[in-house]
N, C-alpha and C. Protein backbone atom coordinates (compact mmCIF):
# COMPACT_ATOMS: atom_id res chain seq x y z
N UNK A 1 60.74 -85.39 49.60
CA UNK A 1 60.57 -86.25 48.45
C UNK A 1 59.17 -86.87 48.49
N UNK A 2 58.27 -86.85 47.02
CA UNK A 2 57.02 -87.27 47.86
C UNK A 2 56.94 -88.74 46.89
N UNK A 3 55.84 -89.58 47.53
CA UNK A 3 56.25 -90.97 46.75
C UNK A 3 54.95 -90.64 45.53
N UNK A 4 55.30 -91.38 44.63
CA UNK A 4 54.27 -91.31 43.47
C UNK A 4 53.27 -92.75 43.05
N UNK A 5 52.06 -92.30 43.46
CA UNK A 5 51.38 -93.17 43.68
C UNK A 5 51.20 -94.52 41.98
N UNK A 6 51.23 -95.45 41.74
CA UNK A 6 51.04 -95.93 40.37
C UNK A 6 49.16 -95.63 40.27
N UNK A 7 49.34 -95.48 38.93
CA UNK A 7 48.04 -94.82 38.59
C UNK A 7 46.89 -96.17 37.97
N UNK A 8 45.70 -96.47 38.78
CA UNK A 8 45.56 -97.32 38.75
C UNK A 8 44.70 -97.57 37.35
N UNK A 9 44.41 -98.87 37.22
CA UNK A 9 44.28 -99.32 35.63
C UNK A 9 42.77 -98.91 35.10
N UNK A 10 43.03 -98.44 34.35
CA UNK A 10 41.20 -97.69 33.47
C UNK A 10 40.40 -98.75 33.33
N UNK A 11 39.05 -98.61 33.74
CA UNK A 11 38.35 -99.37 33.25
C UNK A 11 38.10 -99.47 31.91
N UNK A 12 37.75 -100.90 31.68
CA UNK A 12 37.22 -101.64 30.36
C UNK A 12 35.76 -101.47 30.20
N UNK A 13 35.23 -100.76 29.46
CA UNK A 13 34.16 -100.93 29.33
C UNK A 13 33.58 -100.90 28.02
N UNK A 14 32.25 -102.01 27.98
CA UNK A 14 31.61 -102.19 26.82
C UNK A 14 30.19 -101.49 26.54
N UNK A 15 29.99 -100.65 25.46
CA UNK A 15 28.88 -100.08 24.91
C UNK A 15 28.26 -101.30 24.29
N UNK A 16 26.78 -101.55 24.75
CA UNK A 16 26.25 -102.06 23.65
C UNK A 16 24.56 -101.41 23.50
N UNK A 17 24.53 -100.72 21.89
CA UNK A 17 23.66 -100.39 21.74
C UNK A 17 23.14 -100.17 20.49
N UNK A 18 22.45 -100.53 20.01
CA UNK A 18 21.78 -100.97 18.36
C UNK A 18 21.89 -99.38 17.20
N UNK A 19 21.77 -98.25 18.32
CA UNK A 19 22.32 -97.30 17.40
C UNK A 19 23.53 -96.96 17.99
N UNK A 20 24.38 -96.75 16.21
CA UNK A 20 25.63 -96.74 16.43
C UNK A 20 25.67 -94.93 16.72
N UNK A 21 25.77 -94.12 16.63
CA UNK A 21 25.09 -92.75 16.64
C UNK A 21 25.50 -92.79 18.16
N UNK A 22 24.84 -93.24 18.68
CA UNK A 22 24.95 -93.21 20.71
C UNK A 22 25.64 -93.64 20.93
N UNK A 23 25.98 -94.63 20.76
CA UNK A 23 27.02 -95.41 20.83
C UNK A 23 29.08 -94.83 20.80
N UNK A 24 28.87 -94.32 19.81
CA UNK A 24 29.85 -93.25 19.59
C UNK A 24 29.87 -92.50 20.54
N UNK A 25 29.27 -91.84 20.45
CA UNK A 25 28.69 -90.08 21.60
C UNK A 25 29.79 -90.86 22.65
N UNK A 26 28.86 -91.69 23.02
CA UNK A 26 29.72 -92.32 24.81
C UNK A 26 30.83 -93.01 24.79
N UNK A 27 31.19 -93.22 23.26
CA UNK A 27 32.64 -94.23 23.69
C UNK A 27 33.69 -93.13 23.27
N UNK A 28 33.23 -91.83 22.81
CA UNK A 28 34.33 -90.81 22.47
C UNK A 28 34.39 -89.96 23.98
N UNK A 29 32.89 -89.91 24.58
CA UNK A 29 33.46 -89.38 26.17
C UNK A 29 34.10 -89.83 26.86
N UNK A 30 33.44 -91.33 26.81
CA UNK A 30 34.59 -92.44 27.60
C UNK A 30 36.05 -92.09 27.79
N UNK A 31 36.54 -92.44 26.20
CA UNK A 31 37.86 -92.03 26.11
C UNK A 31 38.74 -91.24 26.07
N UNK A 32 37.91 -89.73 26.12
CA UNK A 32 38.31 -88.89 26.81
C UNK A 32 38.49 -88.85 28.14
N UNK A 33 37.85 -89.46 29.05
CA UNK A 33 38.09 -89.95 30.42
C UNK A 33 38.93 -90.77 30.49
N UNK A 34 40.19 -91.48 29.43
CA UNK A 34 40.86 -92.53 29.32
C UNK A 34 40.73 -93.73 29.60
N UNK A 35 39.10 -93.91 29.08
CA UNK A 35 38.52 -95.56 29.48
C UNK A 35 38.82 -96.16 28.67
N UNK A 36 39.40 -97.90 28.95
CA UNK A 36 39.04 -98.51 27.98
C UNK A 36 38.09 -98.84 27.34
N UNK A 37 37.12 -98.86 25.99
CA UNK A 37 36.09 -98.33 25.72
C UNK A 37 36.12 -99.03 24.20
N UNK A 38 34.78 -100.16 24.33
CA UNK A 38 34.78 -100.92 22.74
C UNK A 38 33.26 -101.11 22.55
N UNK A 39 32.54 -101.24 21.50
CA UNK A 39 31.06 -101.29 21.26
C UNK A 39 30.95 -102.68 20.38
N UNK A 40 29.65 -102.51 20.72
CA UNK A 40 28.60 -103.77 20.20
C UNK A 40 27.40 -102.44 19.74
N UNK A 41 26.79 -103.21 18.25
CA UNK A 41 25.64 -102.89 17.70
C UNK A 41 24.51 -103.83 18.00
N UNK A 42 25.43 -104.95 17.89
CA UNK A 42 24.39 -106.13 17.31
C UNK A 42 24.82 -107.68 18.21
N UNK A 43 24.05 -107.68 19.06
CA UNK A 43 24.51 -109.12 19.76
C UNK A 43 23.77 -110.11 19.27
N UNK A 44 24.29 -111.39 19.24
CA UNK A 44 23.61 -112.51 19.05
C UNK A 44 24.71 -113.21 20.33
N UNK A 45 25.58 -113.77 20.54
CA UNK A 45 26.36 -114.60 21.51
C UNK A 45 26.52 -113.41 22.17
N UNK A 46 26.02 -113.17 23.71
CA UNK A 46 26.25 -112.86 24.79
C UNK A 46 27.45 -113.24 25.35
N UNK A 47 27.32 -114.17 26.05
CA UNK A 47 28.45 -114.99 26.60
C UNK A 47 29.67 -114.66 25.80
N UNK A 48 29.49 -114.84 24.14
CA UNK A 48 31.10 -114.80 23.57
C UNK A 48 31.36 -113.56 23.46
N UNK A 49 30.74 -112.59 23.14
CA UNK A 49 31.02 -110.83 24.13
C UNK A 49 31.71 -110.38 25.10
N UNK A 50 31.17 -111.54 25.66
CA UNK A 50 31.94 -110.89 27.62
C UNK A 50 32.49 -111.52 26.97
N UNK A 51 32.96 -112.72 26.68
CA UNK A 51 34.41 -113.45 27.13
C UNK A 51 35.24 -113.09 26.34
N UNK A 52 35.19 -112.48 25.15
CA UNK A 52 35.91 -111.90 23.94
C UNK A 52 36.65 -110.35 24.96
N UNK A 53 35.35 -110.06 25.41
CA UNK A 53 35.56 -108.10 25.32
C UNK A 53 36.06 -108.18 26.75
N UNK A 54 35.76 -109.08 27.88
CA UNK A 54 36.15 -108.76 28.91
C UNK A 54 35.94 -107.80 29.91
N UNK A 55 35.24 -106.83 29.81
CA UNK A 55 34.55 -105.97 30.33
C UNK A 55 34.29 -105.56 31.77
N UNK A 56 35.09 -104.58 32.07
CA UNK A 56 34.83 -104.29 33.73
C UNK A 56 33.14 -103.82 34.33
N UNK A 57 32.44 -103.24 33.14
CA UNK A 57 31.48 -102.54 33.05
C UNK A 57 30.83 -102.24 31.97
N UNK A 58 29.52 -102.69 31.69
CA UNK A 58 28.47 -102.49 30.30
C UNK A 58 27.64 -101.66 30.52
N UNK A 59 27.60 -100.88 29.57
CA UNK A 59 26.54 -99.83 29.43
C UNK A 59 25.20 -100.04 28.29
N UNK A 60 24.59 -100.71 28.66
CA UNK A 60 23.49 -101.53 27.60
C UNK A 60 22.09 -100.85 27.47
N UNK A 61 21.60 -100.63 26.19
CA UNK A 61 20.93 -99.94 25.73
C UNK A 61 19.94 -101.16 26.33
N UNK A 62 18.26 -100.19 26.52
CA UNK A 62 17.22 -101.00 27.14
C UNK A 62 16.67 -101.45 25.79
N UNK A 63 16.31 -100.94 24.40
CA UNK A 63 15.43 -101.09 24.00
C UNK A 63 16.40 -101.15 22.63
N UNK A 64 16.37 -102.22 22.28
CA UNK A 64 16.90 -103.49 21.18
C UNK A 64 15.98 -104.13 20.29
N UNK A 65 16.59 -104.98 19.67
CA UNK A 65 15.76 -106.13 18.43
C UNK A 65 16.94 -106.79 18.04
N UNK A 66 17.05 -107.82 17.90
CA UNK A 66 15.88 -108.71 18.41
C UNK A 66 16.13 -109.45 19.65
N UNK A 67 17.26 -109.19 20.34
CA UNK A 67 17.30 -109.54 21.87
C UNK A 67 17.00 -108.45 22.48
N UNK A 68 16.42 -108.00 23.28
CA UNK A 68 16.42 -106.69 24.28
C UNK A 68 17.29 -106.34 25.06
N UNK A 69 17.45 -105.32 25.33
CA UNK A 69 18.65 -104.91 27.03
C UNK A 69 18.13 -105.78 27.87
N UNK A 70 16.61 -106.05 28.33
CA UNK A 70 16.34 -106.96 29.36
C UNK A 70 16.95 -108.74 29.25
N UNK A 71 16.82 -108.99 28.10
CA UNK A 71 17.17 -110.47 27.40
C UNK A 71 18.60 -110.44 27.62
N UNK A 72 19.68 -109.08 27.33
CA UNK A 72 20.83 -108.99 27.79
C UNK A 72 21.32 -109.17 29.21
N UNK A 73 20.70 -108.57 29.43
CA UNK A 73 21.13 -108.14 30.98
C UNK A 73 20.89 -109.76 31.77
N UNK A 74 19.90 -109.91 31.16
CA UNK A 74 19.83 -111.72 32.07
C UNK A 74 20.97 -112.54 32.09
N UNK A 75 21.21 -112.54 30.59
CA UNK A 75 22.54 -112.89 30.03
C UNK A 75 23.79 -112.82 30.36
N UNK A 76 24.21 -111.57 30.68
CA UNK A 76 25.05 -111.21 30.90
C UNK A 76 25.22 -111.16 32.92
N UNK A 77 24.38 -111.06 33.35
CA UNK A 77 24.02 -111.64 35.12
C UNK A 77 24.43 -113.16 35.30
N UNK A 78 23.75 -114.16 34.27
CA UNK A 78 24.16 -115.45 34.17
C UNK A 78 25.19 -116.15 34.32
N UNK A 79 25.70 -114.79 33.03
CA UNK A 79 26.93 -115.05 32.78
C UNK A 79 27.83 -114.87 33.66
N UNK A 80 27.82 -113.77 34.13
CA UNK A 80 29.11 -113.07 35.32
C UNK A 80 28.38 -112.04 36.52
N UNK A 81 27.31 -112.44 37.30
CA UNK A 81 26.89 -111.62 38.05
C UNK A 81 28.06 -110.29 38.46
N UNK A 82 28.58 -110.21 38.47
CA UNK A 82 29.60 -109.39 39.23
C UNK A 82 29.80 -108.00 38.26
N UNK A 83 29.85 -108.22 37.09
CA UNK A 83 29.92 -107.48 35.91
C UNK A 83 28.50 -106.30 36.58
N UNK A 84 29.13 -104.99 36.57
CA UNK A 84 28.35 -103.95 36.94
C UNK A 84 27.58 -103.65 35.51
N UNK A 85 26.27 -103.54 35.17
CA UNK A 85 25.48 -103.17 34.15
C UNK A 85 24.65 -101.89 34.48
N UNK A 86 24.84 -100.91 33.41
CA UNK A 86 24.14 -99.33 33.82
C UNK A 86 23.40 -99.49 32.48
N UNK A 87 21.99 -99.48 32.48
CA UNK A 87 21.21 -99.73 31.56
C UNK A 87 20.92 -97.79 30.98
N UNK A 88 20.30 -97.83 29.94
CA UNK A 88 20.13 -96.74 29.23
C UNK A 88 18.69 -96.79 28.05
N UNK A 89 18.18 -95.57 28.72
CA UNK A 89 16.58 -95.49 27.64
C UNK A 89 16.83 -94.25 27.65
N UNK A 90 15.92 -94.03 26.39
CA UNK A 90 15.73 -92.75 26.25
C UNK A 90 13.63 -92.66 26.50
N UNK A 91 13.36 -93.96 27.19
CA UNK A 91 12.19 -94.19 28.19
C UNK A 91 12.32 -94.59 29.61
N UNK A 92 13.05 -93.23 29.88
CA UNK A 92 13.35 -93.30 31.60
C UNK A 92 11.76 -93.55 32.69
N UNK A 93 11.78 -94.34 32.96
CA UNK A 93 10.10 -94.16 33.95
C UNK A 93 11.01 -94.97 35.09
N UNK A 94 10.18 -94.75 36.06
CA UNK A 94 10.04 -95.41 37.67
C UNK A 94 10.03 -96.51 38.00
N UNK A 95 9.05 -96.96 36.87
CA UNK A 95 9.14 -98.56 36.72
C UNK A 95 9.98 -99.60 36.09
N UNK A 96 10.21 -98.90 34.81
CA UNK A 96 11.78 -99.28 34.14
C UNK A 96 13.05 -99.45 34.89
N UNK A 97 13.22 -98.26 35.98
CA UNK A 97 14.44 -98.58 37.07
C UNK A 97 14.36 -99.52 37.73
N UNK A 98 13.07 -99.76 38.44
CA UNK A 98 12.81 -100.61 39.42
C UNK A 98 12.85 -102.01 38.35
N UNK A 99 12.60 -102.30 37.45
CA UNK A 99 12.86 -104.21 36.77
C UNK A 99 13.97 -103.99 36.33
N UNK A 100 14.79 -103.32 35.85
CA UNK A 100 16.51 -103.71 35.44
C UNK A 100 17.10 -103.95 36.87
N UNK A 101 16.61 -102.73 37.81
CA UNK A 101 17.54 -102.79 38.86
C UNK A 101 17.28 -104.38 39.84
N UNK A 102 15.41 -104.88 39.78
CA UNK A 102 14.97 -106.01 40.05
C UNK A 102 16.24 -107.45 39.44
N UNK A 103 16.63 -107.01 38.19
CA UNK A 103 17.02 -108.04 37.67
C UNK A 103 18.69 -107.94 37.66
N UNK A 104 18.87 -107.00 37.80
CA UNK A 104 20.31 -107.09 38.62
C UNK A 104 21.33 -105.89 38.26
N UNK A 105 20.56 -104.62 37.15
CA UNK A 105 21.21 -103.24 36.62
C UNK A 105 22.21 -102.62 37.65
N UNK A 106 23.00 -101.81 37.88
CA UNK A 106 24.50 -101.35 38.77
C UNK A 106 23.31 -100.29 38.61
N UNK A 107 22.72 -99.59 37.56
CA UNK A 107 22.19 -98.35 37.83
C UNK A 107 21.53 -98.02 36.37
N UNK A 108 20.75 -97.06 35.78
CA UNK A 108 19.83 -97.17 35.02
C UNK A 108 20.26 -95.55 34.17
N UNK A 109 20.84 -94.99 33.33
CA UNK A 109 20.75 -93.85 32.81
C UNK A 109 19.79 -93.40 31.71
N UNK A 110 19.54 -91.92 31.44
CA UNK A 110 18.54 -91.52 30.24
C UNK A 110 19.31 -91.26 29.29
N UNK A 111 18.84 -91.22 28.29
CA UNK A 111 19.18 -90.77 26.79
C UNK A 111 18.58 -89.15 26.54
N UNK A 112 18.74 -88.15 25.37
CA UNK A 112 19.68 -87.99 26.02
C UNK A 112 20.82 -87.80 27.03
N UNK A 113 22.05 -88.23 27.00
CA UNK A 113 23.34 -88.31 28.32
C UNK A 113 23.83 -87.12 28.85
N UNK A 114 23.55 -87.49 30.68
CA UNK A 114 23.71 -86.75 31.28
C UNK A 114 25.24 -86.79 32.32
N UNK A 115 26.70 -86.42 31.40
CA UNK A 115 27.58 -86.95 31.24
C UNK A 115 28.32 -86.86 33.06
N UNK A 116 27.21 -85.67 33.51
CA UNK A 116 28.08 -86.19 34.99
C UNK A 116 27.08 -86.98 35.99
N UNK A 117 26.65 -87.83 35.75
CA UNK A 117 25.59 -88.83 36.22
C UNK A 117 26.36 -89.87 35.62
N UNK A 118 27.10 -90.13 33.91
CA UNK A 118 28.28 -90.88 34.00
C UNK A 118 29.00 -90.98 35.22
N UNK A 119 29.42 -89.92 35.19
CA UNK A 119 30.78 -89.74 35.74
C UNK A 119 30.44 -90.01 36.98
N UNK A 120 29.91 -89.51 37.67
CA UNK A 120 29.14 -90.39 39.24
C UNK A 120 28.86 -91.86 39.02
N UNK A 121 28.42 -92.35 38.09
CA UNK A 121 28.52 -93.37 38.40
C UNK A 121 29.61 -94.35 38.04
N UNK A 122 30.80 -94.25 37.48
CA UNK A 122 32.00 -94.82 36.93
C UNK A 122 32.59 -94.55 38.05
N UNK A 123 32.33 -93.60 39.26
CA UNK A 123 33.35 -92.96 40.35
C UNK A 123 33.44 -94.09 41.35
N UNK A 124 31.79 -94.20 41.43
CA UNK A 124 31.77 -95.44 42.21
C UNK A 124 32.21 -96.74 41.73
N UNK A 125 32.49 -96.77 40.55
CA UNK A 125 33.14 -98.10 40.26
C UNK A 125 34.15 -98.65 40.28
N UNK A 126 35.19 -97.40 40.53
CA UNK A 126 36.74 -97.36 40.51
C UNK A 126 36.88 -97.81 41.60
């Protein structure tokens, strides 16, 4: 008889990224991975985001208007250091990794998505 393990709970995670276009793309892979999985276009209250959306994990676009991913990410560190943030450009450079990750990023992805570099990194999050 073998025992059956309970299957443990999907992460929550929040898209936020000014095009809705991308945004989609990743919250329909997501949920094919059976994530919990909700978007933001347009932030103005940070704080009431997380505390609304709850979020195990944000996937935040770098390059915004009129707050930035960087202006986010502060925000959202402030707010709940613990909250894992995987930032996203479709201006991947060396130096870009190194100040999100400076400022507190879980990890930094490119645009276009390179869906098992997701998936490596959600692995480690479980």
């Amino acid at each position: 008889m073998s025992k059956s393990h309970p299957k443990k709970k999907a992460l929550k995670i929040l898209i936020i990224d000014d095009d809705q276009a991308i945004a989609l793309i990743l919250k329909e892979f997501l949920q094919m991975k059976e994530y919990r999985v909700s978007y933001a276009t347009e932030v103005e209250d940070v704080d009431g985001l997380i505390l609304e959306e709850r979020p195990d994990v944000v996937f935040l676009d770098y390059r915004m208007s009129p707050l930035t991913g960087k202006d986010i990410l502060e925000k959202i560190t402030l707010f709940d250091e613990e909250i894992p943030v995987v930032m996203m450009s479709a201006y991947r450079t060396s130096e870009g990794m190194f100040e999100v990750r400076k400022l507190g990023a879980f990890d930094y992805i490119g645009k276009p998505f390179n869906f098992d570099e997701i998936d490596s990194i959600l692995a480690k999050l479980e």
